[in-house]
PDB file of N, CA and C in Angstrom:
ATOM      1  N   UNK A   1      14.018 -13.917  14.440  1.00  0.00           N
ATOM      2  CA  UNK A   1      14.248 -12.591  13.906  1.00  0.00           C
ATOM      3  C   UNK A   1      14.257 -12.662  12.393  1.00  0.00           C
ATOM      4  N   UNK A   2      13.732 -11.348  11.661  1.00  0.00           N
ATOM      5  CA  UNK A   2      13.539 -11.519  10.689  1.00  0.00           C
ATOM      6  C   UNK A   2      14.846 -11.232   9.831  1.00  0.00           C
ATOM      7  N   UNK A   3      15.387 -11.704   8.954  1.00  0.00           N
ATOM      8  CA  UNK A   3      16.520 -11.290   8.323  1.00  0.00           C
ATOM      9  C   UNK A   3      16.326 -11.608   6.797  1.00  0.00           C
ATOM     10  N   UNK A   4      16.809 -10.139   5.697  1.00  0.00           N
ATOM     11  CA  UNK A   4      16.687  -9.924   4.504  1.00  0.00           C
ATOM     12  C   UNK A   4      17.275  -8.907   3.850  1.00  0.00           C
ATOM     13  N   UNK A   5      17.845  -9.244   2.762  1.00  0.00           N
ATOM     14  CA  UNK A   5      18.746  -8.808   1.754  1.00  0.00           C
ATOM     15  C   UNK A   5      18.745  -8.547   0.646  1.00  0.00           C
ATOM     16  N   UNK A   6      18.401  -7.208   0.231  1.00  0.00           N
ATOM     17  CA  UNK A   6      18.196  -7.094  -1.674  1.00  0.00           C
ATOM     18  C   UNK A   6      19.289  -5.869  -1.741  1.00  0.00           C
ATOM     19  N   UNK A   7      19.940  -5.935  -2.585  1.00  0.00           N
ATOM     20  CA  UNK A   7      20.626  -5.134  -3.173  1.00  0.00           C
ATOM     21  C   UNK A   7      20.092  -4.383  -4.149  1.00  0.00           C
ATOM     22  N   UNK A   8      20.345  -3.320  -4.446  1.00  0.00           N
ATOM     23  CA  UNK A   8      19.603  -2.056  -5.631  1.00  0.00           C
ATOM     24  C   UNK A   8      18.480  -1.886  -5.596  1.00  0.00           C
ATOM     25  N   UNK A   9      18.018  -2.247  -4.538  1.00  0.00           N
ATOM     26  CA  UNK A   9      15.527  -2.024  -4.754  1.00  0.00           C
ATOM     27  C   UNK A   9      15.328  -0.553  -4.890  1.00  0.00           C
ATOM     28  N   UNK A  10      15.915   0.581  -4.352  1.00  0.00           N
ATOM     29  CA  UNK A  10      16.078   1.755  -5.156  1.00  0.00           C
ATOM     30  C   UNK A  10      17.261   2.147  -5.902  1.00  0.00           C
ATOM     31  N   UNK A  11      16.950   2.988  -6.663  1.00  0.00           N
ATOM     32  CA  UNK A  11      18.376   4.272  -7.324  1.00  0.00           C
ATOM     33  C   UNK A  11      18.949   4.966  -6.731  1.00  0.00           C
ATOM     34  N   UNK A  12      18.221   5.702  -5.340  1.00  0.00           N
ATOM     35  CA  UNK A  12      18.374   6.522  -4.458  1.00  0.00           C
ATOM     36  C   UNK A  12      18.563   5.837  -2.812  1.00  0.00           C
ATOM     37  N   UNK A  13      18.534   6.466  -1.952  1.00  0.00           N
ATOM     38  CA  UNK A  13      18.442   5.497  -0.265  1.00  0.00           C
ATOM     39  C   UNK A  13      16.979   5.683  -0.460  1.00  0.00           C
ATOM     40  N   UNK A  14      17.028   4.902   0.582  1.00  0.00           N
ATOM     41  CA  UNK A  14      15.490   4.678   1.129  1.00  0.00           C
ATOM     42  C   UNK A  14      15.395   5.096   2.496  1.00  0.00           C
ATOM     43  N   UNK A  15      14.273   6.404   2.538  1.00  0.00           N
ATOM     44  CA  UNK A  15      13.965   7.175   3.421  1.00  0.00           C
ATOM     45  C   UNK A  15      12.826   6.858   4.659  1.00  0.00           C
ATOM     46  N   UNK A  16      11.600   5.477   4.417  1.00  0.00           N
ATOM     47  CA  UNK A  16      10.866   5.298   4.753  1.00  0.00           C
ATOM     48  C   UNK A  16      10.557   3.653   4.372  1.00  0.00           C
ATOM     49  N   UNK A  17       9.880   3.267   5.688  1.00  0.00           N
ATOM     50  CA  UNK A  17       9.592   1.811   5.066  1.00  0.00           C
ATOM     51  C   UNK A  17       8.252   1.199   5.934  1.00  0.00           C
ATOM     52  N   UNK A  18       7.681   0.656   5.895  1.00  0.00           N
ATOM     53  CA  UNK A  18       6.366  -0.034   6.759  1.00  0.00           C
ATOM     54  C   UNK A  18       5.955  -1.627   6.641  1.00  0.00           C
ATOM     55  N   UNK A  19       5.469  -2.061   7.516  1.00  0.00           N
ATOM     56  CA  UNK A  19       5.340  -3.779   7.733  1.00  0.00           C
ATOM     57  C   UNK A  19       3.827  -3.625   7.752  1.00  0.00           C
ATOM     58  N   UNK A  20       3.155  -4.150   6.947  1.00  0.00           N
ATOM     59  CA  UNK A  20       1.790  -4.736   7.192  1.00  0.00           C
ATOM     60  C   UNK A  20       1.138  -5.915   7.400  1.00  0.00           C
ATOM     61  N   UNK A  21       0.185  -6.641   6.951  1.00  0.00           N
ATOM     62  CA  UNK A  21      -0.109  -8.121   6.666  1.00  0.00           C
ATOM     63  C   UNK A  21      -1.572  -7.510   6.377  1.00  0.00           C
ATOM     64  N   UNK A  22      -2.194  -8.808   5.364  1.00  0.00           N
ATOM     65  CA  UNK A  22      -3.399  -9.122   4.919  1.00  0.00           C
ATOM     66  C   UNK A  22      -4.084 -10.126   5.381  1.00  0.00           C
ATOM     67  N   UNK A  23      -4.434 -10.345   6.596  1.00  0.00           N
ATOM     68  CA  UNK A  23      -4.684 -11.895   7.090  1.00  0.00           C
ATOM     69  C   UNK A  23      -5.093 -12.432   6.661  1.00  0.00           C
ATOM     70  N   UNK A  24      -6.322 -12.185   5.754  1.00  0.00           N
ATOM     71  CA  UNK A  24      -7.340 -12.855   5.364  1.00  0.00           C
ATOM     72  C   UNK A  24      -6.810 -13.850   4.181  1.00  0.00           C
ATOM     73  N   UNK A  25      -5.867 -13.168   3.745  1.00  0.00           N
ATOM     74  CA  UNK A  25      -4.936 -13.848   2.463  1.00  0.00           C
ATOM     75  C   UNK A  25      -3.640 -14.589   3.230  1.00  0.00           C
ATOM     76  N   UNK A  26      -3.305 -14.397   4.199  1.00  0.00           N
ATOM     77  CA  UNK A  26      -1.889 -14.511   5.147  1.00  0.00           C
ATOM     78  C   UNK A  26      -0.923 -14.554   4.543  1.00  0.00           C
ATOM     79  N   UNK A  27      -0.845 -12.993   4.109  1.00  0.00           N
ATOM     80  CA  UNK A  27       0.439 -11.974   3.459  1.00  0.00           C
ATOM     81  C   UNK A  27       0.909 -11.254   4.325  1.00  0.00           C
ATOM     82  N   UNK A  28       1.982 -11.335   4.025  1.00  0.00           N
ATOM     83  CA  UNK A  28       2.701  -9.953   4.356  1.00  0.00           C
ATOM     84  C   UNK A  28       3.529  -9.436   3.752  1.00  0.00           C
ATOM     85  N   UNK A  29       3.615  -7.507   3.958  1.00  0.00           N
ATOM     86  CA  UNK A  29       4.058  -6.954   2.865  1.00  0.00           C
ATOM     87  C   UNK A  29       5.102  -5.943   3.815  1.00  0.00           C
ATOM     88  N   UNK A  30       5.747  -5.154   2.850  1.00  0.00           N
ATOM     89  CA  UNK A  30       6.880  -4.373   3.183  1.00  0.00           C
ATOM     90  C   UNK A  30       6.691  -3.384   2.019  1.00  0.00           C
ATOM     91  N   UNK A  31       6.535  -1.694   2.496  1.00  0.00           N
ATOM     92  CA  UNK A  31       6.469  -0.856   1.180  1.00  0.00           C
ATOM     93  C   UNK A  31       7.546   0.055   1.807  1.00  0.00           C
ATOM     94  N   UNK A  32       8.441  -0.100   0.803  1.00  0.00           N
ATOM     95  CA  UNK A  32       9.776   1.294   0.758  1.00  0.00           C
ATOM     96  C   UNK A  32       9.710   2.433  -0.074  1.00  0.00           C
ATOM     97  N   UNK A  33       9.895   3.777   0.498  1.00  0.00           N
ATOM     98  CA  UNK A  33       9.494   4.851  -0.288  1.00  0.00           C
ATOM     99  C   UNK A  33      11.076   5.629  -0.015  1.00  0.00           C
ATOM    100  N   UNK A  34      11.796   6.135  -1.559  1.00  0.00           N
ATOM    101  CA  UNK A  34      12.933   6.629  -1.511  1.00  0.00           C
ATOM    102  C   UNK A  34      13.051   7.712  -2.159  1.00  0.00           C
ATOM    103  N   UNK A  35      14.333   8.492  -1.656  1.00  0.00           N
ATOM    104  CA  UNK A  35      14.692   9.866  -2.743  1.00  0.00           C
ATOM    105  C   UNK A  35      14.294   9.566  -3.896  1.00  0.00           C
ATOM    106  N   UNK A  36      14.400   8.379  -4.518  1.00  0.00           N
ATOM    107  CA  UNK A  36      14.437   8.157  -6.377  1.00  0.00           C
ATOM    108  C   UNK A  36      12.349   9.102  -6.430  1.00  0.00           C
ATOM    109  N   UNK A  37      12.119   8.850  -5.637  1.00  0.00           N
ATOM    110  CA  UNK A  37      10.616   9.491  -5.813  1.00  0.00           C
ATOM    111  C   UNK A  37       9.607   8.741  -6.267  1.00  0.00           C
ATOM    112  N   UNK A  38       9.794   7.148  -5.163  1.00  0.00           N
ATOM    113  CA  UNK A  38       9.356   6.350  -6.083  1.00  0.00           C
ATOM    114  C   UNK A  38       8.655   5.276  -4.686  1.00  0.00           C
ATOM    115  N   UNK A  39       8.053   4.812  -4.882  1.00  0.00           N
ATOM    116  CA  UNK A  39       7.643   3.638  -3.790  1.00  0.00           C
ATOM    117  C   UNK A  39       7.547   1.813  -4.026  1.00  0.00           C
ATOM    118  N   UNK A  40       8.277   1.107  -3.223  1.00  0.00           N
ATOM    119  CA  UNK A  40       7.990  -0.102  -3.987  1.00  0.00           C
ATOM    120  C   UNK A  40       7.549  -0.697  -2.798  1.00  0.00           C
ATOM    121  N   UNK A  41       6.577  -1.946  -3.410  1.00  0.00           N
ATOM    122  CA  UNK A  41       5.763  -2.697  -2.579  1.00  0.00           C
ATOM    123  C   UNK A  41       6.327  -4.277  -2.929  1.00  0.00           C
ATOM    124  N   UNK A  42       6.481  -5.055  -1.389  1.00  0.00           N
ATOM    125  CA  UNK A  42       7.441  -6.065  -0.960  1.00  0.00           C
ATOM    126  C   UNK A  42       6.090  -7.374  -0.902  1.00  0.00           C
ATOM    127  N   UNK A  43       6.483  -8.318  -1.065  1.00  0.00           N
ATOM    128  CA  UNK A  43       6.094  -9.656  -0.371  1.00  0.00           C
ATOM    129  C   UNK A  43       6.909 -10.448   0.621  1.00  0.00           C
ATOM    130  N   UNK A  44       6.598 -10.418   1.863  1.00  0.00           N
ATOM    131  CA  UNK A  44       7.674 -11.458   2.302  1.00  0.00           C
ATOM    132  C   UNK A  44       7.236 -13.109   2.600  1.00  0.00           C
ATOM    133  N   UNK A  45       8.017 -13.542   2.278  1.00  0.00           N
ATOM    134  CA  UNK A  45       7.550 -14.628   1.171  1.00  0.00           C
ATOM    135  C   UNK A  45       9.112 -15.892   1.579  1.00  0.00           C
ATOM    136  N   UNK A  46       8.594 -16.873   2.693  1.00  0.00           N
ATOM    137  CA  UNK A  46       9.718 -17.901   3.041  1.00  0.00           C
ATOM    138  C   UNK A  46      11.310 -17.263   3.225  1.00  0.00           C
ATOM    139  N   UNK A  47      10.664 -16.354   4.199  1.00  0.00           N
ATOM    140  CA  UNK A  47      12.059 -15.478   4.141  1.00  0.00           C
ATOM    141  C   UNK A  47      13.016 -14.298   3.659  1.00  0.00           C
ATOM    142  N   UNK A  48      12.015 -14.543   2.266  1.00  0.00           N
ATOM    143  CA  UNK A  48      12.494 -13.726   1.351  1.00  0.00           C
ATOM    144  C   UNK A  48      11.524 -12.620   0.750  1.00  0.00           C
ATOM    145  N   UNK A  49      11.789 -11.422   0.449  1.00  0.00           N
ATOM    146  CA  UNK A  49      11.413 -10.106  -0.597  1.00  0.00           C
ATOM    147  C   UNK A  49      11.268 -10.635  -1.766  1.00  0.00           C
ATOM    148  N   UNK A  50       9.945 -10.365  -2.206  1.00  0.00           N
ATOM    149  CA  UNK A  50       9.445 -10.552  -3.790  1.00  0.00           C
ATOM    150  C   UNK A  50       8.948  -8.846  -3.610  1.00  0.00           C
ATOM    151  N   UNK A  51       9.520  -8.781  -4.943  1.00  0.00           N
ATOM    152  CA  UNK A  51       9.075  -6.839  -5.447  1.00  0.00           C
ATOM    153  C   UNK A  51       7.598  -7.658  -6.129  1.00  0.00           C
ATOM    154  N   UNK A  52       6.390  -6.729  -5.481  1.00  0.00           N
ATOM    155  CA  UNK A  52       5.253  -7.251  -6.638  1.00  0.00           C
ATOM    156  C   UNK A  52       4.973  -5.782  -7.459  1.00  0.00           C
ATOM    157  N   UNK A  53       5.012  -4.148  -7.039  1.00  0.00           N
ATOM    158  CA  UNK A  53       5.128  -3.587  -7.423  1.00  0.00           C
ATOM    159  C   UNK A  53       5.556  -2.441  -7.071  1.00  0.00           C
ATOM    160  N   UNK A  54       6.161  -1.461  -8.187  1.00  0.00           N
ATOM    161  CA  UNK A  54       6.338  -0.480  -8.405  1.00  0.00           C
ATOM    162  C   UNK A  54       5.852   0.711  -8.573  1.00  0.00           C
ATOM    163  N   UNK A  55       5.654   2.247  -7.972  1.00  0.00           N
ATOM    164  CA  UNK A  55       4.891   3.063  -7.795  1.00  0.00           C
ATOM    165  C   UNK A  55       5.900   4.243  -7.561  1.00  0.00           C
ATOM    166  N   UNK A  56       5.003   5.106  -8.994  1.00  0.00           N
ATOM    167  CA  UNK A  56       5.967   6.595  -9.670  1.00  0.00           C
ATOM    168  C   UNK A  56       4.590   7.682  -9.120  1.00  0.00           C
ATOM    169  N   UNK A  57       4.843   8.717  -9.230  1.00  0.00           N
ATOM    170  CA  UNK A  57       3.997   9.603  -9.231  1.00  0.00           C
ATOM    171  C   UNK A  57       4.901  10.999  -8.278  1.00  0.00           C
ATOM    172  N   UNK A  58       5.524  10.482  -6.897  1.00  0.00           N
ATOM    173  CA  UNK A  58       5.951  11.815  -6.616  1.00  0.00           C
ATOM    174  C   UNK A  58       6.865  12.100  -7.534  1.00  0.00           C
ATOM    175  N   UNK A  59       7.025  13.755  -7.242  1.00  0.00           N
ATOM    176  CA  UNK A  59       8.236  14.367  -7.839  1.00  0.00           C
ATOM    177  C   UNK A  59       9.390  14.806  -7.053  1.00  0.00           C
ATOM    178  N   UNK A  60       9.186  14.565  -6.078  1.00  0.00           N
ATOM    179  CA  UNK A  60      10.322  14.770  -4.856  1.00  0.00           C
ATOM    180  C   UNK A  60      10.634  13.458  -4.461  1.00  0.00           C
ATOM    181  N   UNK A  61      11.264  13.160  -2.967  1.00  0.00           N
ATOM    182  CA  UNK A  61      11.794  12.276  -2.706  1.00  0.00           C
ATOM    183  C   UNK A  61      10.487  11.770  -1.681  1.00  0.00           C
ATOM    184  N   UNK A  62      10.616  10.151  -1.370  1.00  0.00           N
ATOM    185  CA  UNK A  62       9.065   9.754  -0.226  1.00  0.00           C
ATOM    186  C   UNK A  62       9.644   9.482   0.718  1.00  0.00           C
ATOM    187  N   UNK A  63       8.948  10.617   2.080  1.00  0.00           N
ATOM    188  CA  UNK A  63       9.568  10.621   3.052  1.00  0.00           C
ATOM    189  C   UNK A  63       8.894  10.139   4.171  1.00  0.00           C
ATOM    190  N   UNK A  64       7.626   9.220   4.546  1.00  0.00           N
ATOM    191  CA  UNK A  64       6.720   8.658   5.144  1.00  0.00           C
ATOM    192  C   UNK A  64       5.708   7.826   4.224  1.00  0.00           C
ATOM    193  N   UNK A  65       5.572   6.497   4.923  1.00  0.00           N
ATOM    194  CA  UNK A  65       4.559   5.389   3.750  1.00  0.00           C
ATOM    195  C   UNK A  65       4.187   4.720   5.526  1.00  0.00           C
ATOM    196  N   UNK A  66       2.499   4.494   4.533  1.00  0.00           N
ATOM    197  CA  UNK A  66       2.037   3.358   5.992  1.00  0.00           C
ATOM    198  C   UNK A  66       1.439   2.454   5.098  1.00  0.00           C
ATOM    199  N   UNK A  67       1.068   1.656   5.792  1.00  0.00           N
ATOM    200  CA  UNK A  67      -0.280   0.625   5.299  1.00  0.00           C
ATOM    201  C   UNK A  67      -1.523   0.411   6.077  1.00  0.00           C
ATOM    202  N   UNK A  68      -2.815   0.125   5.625  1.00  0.00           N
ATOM    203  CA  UNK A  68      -3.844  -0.037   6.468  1.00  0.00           C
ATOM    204  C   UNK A  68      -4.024  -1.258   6.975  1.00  0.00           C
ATOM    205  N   UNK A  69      -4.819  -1.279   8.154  1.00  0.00           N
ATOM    206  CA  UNK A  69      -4.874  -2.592   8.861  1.00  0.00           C
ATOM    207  C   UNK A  69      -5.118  -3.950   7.693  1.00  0.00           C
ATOM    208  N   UNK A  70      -5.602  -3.706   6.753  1.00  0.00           N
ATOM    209  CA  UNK A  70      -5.945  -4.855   6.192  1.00  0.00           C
ATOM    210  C   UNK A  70      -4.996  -5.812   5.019  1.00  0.00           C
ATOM    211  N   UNK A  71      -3.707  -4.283   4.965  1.00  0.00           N
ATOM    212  CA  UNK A  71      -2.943  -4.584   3.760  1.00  0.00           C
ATOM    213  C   UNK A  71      -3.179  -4.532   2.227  1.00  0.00           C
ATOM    214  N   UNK A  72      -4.413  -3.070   2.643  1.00  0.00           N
ATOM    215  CA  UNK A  72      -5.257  -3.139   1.235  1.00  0.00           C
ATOM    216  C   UNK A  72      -4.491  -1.925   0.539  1.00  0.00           C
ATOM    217  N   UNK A  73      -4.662  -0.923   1.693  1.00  0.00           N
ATOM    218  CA  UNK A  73      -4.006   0.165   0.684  1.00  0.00           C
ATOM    219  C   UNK A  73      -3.256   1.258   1.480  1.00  0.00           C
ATOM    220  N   UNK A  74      -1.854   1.759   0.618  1.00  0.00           N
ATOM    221  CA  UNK A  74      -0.925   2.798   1.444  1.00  0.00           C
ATOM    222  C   UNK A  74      -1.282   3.728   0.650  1.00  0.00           C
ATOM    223  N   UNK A  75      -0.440   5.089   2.123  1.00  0.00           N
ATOM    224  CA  UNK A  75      -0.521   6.282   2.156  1.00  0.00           C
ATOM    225  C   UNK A  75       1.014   6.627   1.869  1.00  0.00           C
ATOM    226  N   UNK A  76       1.172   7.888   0.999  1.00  0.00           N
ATOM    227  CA  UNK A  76       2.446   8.212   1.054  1.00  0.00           C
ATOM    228  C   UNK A  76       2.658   9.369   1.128  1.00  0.00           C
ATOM    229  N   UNK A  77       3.595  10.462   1.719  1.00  0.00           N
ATOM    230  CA  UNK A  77       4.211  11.159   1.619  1.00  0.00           C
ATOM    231  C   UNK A  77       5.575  12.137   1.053  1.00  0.00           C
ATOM    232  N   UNK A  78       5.605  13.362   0.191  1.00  0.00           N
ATOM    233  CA  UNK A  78       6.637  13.062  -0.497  1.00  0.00           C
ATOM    234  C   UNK A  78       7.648  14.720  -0.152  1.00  0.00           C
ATOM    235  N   UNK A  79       8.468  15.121  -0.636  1.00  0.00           N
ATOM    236  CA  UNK A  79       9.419  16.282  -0.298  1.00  0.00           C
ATOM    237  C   UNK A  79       8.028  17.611  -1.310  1.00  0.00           C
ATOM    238  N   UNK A  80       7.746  17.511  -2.239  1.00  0.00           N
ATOM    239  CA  UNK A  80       6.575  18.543  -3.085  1.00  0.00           C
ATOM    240  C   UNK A  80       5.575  18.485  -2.645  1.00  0.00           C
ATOM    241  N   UNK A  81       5.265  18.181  -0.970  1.00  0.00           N
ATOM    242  CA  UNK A  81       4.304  18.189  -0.179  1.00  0.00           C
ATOM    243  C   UNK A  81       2.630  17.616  -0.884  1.00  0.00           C
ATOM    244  N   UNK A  82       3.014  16.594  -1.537  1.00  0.00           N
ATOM    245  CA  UNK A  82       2.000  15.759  -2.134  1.00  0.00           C
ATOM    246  C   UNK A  82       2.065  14.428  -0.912  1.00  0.00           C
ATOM    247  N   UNK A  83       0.241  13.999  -0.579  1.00  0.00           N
ATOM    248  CA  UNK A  83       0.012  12.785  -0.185  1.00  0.00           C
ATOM    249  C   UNK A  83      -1.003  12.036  -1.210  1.00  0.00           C
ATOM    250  N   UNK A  84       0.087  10.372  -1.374  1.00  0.00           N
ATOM    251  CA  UNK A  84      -0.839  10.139  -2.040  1.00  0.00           C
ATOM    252  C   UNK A  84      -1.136   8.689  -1.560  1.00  0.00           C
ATOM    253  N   UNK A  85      -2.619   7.909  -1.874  1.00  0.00           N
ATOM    254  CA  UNK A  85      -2.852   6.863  -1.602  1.00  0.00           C
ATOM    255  C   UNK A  85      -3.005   5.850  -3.273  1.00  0.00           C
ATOM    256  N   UNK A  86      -2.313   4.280  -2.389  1.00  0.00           N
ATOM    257  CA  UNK A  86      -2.849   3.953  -3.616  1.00  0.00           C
ATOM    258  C   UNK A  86      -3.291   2.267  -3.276  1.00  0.00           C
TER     259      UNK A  86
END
């Protein structure tokens, strides 16, 4: 079982979250999207969460995030009825 722990990764809770992988690279990722209106993208990495990045653009809070089969690129959803990919 997978078990992991970061304290403060948003300002706000976190409303949404998704598990992907990149096989071809044999990654795997974790993207959390929260009230702060903000999305961050995870590495999991020997157990552990590496933040690789950070992603601003809604103006509301993100209330649905996926990833595509390949781990190339997410979709997000936000409360100002904006979807965005990135």
């Amino acid at each position: 079982m997978y078990s992991a722990y970061f304290t403060i990764a948003h300002k706000e809770g976190i409303w949404c979250c998704t598990w992907g992988e990149n096989r071809n690279r044999n990654k795997q990722y974790i993207i959390t999207g929260s009230l702060d209106n903000g999305l961050i993208a995870w590495e999991w990495i020997n157990s552990q969460l590496k933040c690789l990045y950070q992603f601003e653009g809604h103006r509301l809070g993100v209330i649905s995030v996926d990833i595509n089969s390949t781990g190339t690129l997410a979709a997000s959803s936000s409360l100002d009825s904006q979807v965005s990919c990135r």
